[in-house]
C-alpha atoms as a PDB file:
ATOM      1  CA  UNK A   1     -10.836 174.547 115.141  1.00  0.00           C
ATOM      2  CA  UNK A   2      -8.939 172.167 113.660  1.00  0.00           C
ATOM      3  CA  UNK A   3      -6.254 169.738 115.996  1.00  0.00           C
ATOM      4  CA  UNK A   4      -4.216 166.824 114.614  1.00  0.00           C
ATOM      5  CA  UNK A   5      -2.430 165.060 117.623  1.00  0.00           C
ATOM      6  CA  UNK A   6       0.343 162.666 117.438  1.00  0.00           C
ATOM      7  CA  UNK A   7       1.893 160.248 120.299  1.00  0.00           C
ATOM      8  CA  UNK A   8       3.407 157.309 120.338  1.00  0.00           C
ATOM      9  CA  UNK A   9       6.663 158.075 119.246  1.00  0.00           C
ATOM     10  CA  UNK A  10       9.712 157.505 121.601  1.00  0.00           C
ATOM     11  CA  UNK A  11      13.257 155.369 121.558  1.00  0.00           C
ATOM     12  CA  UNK A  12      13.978 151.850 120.636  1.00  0.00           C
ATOM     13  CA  UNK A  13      16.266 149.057 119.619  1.00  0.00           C
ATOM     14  CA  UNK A  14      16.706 147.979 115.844  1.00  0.00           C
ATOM     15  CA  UNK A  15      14.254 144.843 115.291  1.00  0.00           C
ATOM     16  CA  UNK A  16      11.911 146.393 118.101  1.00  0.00           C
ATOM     17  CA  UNK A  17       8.129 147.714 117.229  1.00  0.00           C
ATOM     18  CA  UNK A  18       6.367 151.048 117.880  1.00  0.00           C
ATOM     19  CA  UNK A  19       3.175 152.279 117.319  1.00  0.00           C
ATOM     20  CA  UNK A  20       2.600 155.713 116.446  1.00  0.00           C
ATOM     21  CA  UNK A  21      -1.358 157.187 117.164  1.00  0.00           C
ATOM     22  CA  UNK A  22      -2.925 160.322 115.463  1.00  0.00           C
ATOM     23  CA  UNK A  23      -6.476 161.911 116.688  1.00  0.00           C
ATOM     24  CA  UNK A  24      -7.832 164.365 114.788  1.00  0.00           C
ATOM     25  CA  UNK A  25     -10.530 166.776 116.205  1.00  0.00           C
ATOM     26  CA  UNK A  26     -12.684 169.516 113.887  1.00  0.00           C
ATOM     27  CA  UNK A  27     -12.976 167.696 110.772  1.00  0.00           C
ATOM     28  CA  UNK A  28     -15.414 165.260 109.481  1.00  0.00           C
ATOM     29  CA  UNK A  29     -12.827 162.336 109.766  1.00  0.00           C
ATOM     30  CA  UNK A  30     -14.244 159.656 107.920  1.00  0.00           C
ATOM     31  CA  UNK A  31     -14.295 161.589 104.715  1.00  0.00           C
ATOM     32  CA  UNK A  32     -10.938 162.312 105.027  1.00  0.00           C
ATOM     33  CA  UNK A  33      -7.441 160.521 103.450  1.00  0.00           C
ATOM     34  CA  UNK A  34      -4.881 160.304 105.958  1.00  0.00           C
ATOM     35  CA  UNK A  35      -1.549 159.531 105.970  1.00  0.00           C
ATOM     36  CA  UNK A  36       1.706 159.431 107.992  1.00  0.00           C
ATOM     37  CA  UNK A  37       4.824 161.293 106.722  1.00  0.00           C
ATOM     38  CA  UNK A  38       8.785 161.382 108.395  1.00  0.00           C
ATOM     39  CA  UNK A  39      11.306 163.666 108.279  1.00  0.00           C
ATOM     40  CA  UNK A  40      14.881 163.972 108.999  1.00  0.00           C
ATOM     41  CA  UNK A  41      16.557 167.150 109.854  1.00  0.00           C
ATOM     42  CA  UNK A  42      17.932 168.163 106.402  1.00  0.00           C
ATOM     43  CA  UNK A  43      16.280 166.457 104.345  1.00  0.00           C
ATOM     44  CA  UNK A  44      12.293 166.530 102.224  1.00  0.00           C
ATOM     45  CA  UNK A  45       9.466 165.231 104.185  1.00  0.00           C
ATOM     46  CA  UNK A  46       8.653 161.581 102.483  1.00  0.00           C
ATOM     47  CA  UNK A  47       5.153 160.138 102.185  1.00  0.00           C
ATOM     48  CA  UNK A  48       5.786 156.617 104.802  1.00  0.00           C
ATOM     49  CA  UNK A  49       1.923 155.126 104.291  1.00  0.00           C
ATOM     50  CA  UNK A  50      -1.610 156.210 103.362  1.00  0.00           C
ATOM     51  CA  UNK A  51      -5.014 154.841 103.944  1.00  0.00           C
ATOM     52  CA  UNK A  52      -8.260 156.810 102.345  1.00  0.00           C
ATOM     53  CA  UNK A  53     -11.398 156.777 103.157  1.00  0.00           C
ATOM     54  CA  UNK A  54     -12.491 153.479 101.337  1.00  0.00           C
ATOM     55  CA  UNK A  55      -9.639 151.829 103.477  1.00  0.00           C
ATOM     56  CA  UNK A  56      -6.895 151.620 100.486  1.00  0.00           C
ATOM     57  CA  UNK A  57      -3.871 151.821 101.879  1.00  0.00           C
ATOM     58  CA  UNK A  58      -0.402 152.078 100.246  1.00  0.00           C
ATOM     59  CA  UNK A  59       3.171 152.219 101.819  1.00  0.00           C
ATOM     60  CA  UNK A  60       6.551 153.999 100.786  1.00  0.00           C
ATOM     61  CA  UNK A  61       8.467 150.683  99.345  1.00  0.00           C
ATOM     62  CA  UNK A  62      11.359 150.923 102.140  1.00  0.00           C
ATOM     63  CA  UNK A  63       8.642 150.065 105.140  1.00  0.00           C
ATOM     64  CA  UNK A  64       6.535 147.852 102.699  1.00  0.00           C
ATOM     65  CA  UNK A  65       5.847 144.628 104.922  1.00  0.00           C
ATOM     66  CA  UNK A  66       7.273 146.126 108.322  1.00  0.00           C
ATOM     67  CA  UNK A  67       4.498 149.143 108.833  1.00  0.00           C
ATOM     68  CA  UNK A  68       0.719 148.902 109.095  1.00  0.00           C
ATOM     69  CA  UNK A  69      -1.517 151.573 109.060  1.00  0.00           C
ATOM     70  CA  UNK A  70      -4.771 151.805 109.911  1.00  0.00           C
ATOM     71  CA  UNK A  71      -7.796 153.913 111.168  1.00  0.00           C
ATOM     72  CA  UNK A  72     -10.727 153.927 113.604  1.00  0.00           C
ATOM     73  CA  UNK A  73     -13.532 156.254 112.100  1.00  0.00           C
ATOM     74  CA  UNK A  74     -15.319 155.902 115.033  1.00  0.00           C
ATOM     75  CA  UNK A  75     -12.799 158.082 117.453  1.00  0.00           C
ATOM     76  CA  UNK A  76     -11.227 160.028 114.357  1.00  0.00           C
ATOM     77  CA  UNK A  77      -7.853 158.012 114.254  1.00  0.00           C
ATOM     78  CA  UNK A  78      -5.231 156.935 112.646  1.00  0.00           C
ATOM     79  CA  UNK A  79      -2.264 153.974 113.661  1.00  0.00           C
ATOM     80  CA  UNK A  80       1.074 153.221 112.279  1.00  0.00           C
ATOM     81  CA  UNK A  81       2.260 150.222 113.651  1.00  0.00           C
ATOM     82  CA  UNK A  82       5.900 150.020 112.920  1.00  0.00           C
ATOM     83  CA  UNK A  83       8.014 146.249 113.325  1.00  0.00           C
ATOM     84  CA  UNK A  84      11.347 145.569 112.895  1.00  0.00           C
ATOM     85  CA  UNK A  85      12.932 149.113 113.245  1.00  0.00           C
ATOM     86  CA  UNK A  86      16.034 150.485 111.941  1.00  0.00           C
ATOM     87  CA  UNK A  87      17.885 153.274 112.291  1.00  0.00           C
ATOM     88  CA  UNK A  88      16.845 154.139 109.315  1.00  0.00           C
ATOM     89  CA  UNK A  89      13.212 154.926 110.682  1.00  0.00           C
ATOM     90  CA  UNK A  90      14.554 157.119 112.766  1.00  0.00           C
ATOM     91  CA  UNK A  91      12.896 160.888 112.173  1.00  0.00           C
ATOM     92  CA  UNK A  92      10.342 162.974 112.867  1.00  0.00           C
ATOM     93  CA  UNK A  93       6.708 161.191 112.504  1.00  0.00           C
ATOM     94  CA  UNK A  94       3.589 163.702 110.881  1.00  0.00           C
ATOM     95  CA  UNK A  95       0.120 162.537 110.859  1.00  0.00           C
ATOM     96  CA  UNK A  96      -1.687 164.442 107.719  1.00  0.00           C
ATOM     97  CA  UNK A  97      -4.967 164.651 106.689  1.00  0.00           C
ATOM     98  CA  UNK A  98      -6.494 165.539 103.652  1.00  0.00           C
ATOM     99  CA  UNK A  99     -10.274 166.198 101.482  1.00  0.00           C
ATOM    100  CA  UNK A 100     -10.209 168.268  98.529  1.00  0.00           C
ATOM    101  CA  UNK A 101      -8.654 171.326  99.033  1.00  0.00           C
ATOM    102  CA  UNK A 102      -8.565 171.065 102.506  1.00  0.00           C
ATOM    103  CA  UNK A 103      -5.221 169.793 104.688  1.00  0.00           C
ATOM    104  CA  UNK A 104      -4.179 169.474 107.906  1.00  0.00           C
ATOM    105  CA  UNK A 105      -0.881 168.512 109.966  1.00  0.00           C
ATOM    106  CA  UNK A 106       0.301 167.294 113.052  1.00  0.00           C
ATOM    107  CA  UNK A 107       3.049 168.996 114.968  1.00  0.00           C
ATOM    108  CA  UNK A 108       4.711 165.633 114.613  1.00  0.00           C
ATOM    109  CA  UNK A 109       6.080 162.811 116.973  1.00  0.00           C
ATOM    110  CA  UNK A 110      10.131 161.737 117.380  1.00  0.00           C
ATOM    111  CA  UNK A 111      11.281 158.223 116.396  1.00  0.00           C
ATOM    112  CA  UNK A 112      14.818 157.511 117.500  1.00  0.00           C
ATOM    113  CA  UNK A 113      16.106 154.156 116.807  1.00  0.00           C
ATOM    114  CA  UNK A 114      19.378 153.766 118.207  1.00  0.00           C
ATOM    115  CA  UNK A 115      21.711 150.327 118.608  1.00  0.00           C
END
């Protein structure tokens, strides 16, 4: 069975950091593309930063410079390392992962950013 885990998420201070963390159990992770994805109530889920398999990774142009993801093959994870928050970053957080026709979510982590 199949588990994608987020944590990380939480409350903080525009100009303050958080790093989100995504495990993923049941797959073969390292052939995987993963990604992280946010959501506000309302509104479409939006693609916030990729990274495939080969290590490529590519960001939506709005955290360009302020978020970093990365992963660790080794314990089937995934990081997004967020700087210099706004409340515009504030949303829900989903870690996705995808091979082929195969796909998988999170249940997703919260990301408040309040003054």
């Amino acid at each position: 069975q199949v588990q994608v885990v987020e944590s990380g998420g939480g409350s903080a201070h525009p100009g303050e950091s958080l790093r989100l963390s995504c495990v993923v159990f049941g797959i073969d992770f390292d052939k995987y593309n993963m990604a992280w994805y946010r959501q506000v109530p309302g509104k479409q889920r939006q693609l916030v930063a990729s990274i495939t398999r080969l290590n490529t990774d590519a960001y939506l142009p709005a955290v360009k410079g302020r978020f970093t993801i990365s992963r660790d093959n080794a314990n089937s994870r995934i990081y997004l390392q967020m700087s210099n928050l706004t409340p515009d970053d504030t949303a829900d957080y989903y870690c996705n992962a995808r091979f082929e026709d195969l796909e998988y979510w999170g249940q997703g982590t919260r990301v408040m950013i309040t003054s």
